[in-house]
PDB file of N, CA and C in Angstrom:
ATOM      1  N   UNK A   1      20.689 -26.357  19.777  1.00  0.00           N
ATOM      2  CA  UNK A   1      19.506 -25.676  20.234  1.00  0.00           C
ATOM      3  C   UNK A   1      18.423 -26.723  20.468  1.00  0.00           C
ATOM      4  N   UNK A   2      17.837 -26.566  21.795  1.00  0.00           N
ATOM      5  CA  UNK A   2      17.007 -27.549  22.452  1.00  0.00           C
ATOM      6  C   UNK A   2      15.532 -27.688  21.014  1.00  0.00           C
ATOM      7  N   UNK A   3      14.335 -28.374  21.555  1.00  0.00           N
ATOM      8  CA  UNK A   3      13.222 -28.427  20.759  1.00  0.00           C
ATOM      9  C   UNK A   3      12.328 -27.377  21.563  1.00  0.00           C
ATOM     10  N   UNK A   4      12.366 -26.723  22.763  1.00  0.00           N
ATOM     11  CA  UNK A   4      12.032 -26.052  23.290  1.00  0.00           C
ATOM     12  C   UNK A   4      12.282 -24.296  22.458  1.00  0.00           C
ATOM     13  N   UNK A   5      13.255 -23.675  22.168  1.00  0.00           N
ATOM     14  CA  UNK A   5      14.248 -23.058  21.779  1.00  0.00           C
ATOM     15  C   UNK A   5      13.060 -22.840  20.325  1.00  0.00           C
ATOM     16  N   UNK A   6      13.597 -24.234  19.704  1.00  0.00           N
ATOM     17  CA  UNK A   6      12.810 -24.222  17.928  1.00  0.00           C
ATOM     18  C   UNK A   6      11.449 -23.588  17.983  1.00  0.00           C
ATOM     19  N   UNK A   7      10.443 -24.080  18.444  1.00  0.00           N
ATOM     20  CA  UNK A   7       9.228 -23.713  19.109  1.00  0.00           C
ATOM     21  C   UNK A   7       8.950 -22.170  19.068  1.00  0.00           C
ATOM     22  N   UNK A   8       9.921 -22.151  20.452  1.00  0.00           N
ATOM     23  CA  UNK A   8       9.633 -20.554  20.677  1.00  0.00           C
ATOM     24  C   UNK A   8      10.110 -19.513  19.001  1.00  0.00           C
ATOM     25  N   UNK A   9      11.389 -20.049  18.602  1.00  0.00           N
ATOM     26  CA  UNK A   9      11.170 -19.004  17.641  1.00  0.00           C
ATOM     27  C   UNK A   9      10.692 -19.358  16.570  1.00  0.00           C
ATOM     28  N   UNK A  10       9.640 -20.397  16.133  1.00  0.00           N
ATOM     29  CA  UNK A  10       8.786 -21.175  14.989  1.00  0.00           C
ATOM     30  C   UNK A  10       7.505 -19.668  15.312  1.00  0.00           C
ATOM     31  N   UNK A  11       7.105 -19.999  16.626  1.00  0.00           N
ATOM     32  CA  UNK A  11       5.889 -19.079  16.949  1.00  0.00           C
ATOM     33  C   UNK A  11       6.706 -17.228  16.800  1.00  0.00           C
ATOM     34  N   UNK A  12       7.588 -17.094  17.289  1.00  0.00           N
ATOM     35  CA  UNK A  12       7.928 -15.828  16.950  1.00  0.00           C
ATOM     36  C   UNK A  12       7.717 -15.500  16.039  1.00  0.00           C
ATOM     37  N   UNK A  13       8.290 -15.881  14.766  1.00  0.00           N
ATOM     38  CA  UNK A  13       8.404 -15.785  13.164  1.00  0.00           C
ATOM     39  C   UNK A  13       7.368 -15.663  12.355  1.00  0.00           C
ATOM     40  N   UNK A  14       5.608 -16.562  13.344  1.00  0.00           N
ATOM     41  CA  UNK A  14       4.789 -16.375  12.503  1.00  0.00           C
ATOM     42  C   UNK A  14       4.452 -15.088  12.875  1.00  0.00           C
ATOM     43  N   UNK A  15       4.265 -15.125  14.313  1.00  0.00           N
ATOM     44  CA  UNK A  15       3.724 -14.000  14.718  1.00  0.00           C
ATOM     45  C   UNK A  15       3.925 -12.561  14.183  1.00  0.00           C
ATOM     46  N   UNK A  16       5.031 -12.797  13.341  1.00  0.00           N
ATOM     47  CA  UNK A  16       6.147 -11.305  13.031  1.00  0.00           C
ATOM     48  C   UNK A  16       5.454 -11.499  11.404  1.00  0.00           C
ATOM     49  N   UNK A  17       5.168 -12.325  11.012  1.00  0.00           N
ATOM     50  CA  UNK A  17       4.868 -12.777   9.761  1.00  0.00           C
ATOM     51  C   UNK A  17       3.057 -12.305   9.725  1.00  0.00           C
ATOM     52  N   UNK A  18       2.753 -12.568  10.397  1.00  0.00           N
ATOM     53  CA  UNK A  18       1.268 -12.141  10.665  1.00  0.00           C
ATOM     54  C   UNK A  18       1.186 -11.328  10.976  1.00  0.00           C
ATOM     55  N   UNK A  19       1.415 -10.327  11.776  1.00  0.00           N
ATOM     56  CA  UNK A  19       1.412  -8.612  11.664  1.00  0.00           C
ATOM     57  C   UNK A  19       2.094  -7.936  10.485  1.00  0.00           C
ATOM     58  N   UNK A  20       2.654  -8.343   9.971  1.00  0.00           N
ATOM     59  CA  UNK A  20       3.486  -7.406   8.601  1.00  0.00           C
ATOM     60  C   UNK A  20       1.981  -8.007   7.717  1.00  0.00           C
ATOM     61  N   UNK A  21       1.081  -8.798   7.529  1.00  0.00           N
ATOM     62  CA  UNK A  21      -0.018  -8.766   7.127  1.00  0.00           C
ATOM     63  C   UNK A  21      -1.408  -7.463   7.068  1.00  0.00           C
ATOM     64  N   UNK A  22      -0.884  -7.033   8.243  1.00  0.00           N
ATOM     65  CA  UNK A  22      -2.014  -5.787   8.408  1.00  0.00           C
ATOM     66  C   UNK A  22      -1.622  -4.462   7.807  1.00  0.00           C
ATOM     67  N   UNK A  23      -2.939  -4.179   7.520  1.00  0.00           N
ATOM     68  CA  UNK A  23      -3.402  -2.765   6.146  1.00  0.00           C
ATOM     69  C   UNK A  23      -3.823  -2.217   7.170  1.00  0.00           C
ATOM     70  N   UNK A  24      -3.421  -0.937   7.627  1.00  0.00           N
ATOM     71  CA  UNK A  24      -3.940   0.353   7.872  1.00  0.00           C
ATOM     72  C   UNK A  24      -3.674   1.669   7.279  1.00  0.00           C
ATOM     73  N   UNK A  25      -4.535   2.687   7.505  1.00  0.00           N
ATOM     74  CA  UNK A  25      -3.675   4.061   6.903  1.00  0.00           C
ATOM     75  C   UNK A  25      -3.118   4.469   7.497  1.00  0.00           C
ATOM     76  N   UNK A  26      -2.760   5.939   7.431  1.00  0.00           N
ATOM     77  CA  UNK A  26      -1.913   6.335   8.277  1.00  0.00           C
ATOM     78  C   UNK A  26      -3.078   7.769   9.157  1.00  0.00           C
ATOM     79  N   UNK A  27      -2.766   8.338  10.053  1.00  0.00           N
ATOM     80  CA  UNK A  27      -3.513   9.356  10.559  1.00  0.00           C
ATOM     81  C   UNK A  27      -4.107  10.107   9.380  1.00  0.00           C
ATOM     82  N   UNK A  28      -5.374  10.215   9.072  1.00  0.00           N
ATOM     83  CA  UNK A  28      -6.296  11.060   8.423  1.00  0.00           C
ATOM     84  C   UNK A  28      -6.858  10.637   7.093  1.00  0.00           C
ATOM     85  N   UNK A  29      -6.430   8.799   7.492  1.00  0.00           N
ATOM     86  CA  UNK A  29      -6.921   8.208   5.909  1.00  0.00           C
ATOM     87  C   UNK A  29      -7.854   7.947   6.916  1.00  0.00           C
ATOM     88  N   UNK A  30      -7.691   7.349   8.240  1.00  0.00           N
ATOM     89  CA  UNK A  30      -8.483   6.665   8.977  1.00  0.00           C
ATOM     90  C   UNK A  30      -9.741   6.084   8.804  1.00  0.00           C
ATOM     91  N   UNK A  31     -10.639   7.327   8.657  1.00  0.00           N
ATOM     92  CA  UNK A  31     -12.245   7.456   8.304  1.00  0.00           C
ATOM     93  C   UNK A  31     -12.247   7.002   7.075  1.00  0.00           C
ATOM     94  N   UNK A  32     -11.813   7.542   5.972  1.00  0.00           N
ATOM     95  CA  UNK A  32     -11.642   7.308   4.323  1.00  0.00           C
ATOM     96  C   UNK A  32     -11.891   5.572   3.947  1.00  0.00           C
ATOM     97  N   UNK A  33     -12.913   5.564   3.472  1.00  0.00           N
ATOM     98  CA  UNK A  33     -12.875   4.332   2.466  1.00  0.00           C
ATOM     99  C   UNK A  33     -11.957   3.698   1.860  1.00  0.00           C
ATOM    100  N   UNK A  34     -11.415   2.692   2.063  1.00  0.00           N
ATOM    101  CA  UNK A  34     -10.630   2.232   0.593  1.00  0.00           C
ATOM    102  C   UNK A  34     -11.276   1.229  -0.404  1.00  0.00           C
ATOM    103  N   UNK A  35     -10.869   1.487  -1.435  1.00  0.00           N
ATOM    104  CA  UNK A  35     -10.880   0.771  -2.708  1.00  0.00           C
ATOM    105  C   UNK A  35      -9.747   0.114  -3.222  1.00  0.00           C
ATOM    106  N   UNK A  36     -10.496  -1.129  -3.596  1.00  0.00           N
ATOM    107  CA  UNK A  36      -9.411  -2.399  -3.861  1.00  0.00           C
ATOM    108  C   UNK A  36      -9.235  -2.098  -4.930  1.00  0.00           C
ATOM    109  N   UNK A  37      -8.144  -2.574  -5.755  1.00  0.00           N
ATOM    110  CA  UNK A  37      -8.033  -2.656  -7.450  1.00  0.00           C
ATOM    111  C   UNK A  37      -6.678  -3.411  -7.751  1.00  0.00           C
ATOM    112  N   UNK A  38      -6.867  -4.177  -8.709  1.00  0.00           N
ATOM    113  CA  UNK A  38      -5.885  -4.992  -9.135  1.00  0.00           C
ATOM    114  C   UNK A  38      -5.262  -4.699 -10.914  1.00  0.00           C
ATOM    115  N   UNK A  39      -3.866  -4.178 -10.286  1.00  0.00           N
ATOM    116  CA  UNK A  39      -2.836  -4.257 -11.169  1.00  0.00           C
ATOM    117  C   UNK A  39      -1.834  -4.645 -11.724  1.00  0.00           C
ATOM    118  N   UNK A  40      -1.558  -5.453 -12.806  1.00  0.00           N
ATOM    119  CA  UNK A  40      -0.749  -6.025 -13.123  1.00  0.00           C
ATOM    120  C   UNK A  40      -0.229  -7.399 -12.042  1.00  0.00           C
ATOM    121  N   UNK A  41      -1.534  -7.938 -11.602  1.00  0.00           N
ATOM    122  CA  UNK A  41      -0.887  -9.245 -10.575  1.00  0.00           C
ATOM    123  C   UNK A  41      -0.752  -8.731  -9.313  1.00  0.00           C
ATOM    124  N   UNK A  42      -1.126  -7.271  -9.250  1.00  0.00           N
ATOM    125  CA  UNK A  42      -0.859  -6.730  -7.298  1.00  0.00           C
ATOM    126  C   UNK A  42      -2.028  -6.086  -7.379  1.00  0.00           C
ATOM    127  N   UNK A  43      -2.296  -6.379  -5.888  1.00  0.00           N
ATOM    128  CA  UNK A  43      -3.713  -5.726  -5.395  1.00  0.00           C
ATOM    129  C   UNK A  43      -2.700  -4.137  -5.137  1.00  0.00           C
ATOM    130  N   UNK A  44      -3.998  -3.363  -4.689  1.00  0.00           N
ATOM    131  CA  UNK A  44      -3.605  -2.106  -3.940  1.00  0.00           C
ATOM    132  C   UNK A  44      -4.961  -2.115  -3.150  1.00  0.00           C
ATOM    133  N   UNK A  45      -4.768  -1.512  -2.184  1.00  0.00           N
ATOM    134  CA  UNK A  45      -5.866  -0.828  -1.062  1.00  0.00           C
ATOM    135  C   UNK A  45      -5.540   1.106  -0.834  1.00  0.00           C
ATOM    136  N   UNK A  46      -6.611   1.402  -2.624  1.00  0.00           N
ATOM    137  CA  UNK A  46      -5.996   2.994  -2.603  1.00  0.00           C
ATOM    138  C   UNK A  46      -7.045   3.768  -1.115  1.00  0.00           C
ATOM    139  N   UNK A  47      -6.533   4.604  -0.605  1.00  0.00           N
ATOM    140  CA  UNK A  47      -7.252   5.384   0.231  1.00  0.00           C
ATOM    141  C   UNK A  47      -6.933   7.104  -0.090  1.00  0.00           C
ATOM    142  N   UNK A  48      -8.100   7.863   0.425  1.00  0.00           N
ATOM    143  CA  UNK A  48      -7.807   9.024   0.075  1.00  0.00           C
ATOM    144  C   UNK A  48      -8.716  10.225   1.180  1.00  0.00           C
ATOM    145  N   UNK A  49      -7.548  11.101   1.303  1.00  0.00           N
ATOM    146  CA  UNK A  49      -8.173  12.084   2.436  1.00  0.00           C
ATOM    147  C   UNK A  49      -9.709  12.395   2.351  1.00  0.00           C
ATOM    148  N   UNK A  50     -10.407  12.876   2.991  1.00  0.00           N
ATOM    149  CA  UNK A  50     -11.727  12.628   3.281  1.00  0.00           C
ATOM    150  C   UNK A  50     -11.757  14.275   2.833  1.00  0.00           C
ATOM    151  N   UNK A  51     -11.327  15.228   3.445  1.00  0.00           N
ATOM    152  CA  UNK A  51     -11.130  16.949   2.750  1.00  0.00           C
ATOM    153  C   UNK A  51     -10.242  17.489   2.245  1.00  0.00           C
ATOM    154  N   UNK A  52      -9.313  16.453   1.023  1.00  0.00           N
ATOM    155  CA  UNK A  52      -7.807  16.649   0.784  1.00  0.00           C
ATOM    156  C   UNK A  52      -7.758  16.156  -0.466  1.00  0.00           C
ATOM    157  N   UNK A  53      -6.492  16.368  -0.824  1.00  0.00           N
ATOM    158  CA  UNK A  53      -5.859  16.126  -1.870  1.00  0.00           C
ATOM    159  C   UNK A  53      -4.656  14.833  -2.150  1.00  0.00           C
ATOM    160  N   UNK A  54      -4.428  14.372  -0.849  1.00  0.00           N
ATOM    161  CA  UNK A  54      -3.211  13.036  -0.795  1.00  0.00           C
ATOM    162  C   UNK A  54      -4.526  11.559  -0.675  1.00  0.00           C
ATOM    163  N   UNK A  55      -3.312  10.918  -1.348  1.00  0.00           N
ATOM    164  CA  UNK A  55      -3.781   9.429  -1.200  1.00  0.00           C
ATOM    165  C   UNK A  55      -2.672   8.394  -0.769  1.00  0.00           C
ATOM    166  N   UNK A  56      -3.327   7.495  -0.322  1.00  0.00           N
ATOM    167  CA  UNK A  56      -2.261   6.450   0.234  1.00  0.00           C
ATOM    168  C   UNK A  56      -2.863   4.489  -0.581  1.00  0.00           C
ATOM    169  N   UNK A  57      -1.500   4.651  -1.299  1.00  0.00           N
ATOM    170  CA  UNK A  57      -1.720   3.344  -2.068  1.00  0.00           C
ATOM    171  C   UNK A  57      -1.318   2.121  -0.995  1.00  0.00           C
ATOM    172  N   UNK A  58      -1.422   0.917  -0.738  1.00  0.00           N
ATOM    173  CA  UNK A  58      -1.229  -0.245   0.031  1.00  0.00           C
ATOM    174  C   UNK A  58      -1.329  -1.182  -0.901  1.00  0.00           C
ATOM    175  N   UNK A  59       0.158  -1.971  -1.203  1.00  0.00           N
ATOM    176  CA  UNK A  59      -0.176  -3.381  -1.811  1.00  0.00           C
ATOM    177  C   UNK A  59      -0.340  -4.285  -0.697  1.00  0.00           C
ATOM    178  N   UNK A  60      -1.478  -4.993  -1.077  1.00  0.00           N
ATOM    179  CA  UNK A  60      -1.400  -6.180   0.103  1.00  0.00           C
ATOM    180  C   UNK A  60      -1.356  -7.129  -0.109  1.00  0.00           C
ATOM    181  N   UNK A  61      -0.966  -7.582  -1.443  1.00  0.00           N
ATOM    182  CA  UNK A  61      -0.985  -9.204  -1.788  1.00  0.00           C
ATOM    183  C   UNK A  61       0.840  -9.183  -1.363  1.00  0.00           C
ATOM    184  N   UNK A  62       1.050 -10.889  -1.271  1.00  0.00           N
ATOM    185  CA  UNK A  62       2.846 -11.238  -0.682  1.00  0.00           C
ATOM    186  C   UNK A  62       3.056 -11.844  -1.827  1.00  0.00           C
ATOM    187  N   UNK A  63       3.913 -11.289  -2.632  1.00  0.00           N
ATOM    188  CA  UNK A  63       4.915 -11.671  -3.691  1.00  0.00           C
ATOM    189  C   UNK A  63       6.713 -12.264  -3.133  1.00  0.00           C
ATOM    190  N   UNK A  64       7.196 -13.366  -3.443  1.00  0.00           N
ATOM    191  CA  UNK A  64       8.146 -13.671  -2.984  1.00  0.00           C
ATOM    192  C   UNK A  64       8.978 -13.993  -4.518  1.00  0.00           C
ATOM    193  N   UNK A  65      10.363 -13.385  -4.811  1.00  0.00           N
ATOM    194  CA  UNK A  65      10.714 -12.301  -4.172  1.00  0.00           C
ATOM    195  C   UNK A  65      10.541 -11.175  -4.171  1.00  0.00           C
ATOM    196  N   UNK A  66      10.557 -10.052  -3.743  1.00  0.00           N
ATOM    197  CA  UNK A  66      10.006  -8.376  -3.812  1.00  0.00           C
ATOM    198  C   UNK A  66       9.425  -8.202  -4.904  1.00  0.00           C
ATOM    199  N   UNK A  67       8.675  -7.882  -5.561  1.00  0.00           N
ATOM    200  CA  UNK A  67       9.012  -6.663  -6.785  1.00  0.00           C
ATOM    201  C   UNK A  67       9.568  -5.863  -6.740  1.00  0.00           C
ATOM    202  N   UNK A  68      10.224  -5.167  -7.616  1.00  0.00           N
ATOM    203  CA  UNK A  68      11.106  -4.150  -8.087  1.00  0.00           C
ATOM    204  C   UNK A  68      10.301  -2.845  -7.325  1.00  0.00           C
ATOM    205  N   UNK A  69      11.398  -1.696  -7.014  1.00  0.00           N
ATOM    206  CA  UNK A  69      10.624  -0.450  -6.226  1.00  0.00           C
ATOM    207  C   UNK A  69       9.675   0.315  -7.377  1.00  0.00           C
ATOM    208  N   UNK A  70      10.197   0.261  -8.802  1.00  0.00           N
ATOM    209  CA  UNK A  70      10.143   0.967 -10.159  1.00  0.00           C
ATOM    210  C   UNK A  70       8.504   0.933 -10.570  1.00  0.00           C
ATOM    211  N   UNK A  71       8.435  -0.242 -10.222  1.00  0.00           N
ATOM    212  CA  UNK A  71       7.725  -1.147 -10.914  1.00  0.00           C
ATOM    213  C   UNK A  71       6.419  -1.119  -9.884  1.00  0.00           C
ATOM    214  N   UNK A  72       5.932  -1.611  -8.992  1.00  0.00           N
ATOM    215  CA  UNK A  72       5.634  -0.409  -7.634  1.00  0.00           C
ATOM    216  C   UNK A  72       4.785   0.328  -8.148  1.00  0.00           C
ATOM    217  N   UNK A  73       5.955   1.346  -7.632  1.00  0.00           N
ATOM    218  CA  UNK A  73       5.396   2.708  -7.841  1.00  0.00           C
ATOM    219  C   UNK A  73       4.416   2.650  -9.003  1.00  0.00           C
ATOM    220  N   UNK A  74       4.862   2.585 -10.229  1.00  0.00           N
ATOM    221  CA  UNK A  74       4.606   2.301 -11.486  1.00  0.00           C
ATOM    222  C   UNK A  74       2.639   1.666 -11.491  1.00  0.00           C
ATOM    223  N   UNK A  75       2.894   0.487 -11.159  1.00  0.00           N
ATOM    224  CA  UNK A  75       1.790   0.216 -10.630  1.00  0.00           C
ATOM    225  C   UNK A  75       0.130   0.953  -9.533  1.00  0.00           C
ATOM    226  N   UNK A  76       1.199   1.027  -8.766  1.00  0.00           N
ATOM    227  CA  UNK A  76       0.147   2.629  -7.930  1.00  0.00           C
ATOM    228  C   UNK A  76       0.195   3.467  -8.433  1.00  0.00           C
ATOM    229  N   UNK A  77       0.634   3.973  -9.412  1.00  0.00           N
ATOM    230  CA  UNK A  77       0.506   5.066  -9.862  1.00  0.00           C
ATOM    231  C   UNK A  77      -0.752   4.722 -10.892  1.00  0.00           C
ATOM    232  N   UNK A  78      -1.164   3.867 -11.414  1.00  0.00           N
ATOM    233  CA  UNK A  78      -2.091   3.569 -12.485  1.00  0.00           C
ATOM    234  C   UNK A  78      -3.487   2.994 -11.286  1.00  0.00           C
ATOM    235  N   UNK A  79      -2.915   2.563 -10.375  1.00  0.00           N
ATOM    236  CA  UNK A  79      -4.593   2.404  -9.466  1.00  0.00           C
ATOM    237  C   UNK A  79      -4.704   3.779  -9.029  1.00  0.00           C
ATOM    238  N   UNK A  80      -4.217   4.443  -8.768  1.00  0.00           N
ATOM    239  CA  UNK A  80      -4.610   5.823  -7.790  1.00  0.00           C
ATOM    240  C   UNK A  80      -5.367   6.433  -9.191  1.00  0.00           C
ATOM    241  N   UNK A  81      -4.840   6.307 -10.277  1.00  0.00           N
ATOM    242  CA  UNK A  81      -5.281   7.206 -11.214  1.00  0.00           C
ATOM    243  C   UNK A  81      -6.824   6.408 -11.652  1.00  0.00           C
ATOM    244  N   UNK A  82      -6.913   5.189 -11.773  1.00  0.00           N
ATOM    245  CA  UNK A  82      -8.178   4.622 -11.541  1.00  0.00           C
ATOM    246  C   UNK A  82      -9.272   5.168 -10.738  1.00  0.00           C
ATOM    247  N   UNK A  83      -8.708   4.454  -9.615  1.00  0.00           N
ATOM    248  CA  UNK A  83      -9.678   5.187  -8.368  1.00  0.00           C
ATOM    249  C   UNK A  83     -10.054   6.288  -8.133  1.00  0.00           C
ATOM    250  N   UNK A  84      -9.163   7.306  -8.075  1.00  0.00           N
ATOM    251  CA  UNK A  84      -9.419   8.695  -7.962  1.00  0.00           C
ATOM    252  C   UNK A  84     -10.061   9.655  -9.167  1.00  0.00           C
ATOM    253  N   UNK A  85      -9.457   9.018 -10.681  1.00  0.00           N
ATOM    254  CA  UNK A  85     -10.154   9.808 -11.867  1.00  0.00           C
ATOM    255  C   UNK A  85      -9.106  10.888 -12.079  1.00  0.00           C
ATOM    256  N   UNK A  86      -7.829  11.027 -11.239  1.00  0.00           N
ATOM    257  CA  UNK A  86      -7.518  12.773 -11.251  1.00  0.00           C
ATOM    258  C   UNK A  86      -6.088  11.869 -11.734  1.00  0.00           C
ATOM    259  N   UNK A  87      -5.036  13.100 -12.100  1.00  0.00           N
ATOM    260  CA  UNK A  87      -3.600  13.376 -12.364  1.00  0.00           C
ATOM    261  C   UNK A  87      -3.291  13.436 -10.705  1.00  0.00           C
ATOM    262  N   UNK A  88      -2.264  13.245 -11.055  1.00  0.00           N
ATOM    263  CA  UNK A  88      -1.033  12.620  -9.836  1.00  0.00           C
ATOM    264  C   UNK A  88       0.133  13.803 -10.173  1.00  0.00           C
ATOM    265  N   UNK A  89       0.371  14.744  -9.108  1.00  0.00           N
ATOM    266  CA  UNK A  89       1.384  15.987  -9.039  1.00  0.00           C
ATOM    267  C   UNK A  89       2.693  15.283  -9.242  1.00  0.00           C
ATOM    268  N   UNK A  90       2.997  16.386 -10.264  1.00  0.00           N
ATOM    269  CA  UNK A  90       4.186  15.567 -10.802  1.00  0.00           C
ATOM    270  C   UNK A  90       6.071  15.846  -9.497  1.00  0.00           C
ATOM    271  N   UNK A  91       6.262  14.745  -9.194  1.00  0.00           N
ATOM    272  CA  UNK A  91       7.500  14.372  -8.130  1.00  0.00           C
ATOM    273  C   UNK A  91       6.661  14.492  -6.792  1.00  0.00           C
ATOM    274  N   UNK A  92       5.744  14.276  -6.647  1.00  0.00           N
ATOM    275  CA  UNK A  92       4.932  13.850  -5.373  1.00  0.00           C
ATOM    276  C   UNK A  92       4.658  12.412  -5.240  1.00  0.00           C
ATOM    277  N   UNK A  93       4.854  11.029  -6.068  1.00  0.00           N
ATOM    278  CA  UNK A  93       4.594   9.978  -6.222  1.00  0.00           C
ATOM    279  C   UNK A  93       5.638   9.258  -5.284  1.00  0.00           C
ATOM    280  N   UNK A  94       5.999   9.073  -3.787  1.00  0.00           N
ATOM    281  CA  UNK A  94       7.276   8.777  -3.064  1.00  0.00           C
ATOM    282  C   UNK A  94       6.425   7.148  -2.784  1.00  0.00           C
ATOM    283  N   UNK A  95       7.351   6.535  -2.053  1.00  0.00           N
ATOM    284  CA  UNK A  95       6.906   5.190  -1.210  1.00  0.00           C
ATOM    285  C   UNK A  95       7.828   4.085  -1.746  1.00  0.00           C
ATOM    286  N   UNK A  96       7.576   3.116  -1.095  1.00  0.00           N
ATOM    287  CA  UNK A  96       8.287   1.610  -1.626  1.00  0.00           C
ATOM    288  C   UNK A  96       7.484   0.332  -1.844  1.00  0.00           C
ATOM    289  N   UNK A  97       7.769  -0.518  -1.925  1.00  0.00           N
ATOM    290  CA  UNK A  97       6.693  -1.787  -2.310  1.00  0.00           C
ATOM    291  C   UNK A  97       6.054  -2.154  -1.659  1.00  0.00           C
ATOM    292  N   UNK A  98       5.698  -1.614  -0.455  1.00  0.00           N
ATOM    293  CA  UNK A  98       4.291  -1.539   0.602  1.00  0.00           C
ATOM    294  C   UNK A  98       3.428  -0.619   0.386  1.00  0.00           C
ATOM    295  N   UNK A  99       4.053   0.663   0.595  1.00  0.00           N
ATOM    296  CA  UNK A  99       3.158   1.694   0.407  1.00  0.00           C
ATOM    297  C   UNK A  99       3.270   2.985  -0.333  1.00  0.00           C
ATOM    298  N   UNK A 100       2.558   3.452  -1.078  1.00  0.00           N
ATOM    299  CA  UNK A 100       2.814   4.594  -1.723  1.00  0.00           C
ATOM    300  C   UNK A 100       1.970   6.196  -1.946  1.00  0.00           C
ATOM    301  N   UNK A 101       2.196   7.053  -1.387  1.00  0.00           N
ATOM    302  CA  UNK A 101       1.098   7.909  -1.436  1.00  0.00           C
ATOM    303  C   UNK A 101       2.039   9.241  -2.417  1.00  0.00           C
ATOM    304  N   UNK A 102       1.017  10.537  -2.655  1.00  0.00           N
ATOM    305  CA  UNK A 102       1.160  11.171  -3.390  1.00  0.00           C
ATOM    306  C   UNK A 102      -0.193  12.215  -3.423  1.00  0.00           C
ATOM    307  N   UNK A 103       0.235  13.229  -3.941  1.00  0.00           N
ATOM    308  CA  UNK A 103      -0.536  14.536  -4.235  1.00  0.00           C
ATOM    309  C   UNK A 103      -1.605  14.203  -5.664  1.00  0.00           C
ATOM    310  N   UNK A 104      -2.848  14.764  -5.257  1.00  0.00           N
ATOM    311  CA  UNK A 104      -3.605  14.771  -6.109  1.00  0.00           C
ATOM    312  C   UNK A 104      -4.024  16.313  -7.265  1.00  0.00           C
ATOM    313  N   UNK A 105      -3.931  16.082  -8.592  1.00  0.00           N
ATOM    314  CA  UNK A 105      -4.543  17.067  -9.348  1.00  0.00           C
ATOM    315  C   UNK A 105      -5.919  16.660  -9.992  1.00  0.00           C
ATOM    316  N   UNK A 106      -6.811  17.143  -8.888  1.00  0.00           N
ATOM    317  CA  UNK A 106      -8.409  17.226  -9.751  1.00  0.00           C
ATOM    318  C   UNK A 106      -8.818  18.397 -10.487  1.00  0.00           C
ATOM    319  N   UNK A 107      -9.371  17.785 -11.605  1.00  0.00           N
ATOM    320  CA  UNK A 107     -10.549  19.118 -12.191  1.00  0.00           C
ATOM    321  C   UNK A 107     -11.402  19.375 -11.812  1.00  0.00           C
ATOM    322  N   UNK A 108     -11.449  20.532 -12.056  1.00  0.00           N
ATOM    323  CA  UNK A 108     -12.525  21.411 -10.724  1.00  0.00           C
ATOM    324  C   UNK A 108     -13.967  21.403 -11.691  1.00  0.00           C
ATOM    325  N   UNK A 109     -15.063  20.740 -10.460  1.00  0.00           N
ATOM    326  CA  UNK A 109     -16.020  20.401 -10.510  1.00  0.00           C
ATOM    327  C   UNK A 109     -17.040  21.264 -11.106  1.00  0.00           C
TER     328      UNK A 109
END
């Protein structure tokens, strides 16, 4: 493979490497604030519906290799409960070591 060849896929790789960098929500966190918080050595970027009850956790720090999915979750599950103040519906806690969202139980105001 030429030095031409190397190049092109040196720049591919970052490029692919630098977009898997970006934090967004998903439709209807959009507007919603997030709040940073650091757990156990991982950030999260919790967000939460603006007239709702779901939240969407985002780790955004790069750990090499993975963390565990368990462990994760585990983790967002203790920032959401930070951030938000409320209980987390129990078997609503889904996602993988990017992202994790889930149903909220607040006490009524």
């Amino acid at each position: 493979m030429g030095f031409v060849h190397r190049t092109i896929r040196l720049f591919f790789v970052l490029a692919v490497l630098n977009g898997c960098a970006v934090d967004s929500p998903t439709l209807g966190y959009g507007r919603a604030g997030a709040q940073i918080v650091e757990v156990g050595g991982n950030t999260f970027r919790v967000y939460t519906e603006l007239n709702g009850n779901r939240v969407e956790a985002h780790r955004v720090n790069v750990i090499f290799p993975p963390p565990s999915r368990l462990m994760i979750l585990q983790q967002a599950h203790e920032a959401i409960v930070q951030v938000t103040s409320c209980d987390i519906k129990k078997g609503s806690l889904i996602g993988d070591q990017a992202m994790v969202k889930a149903i909220l139980i607040c006490p009524s105001a």
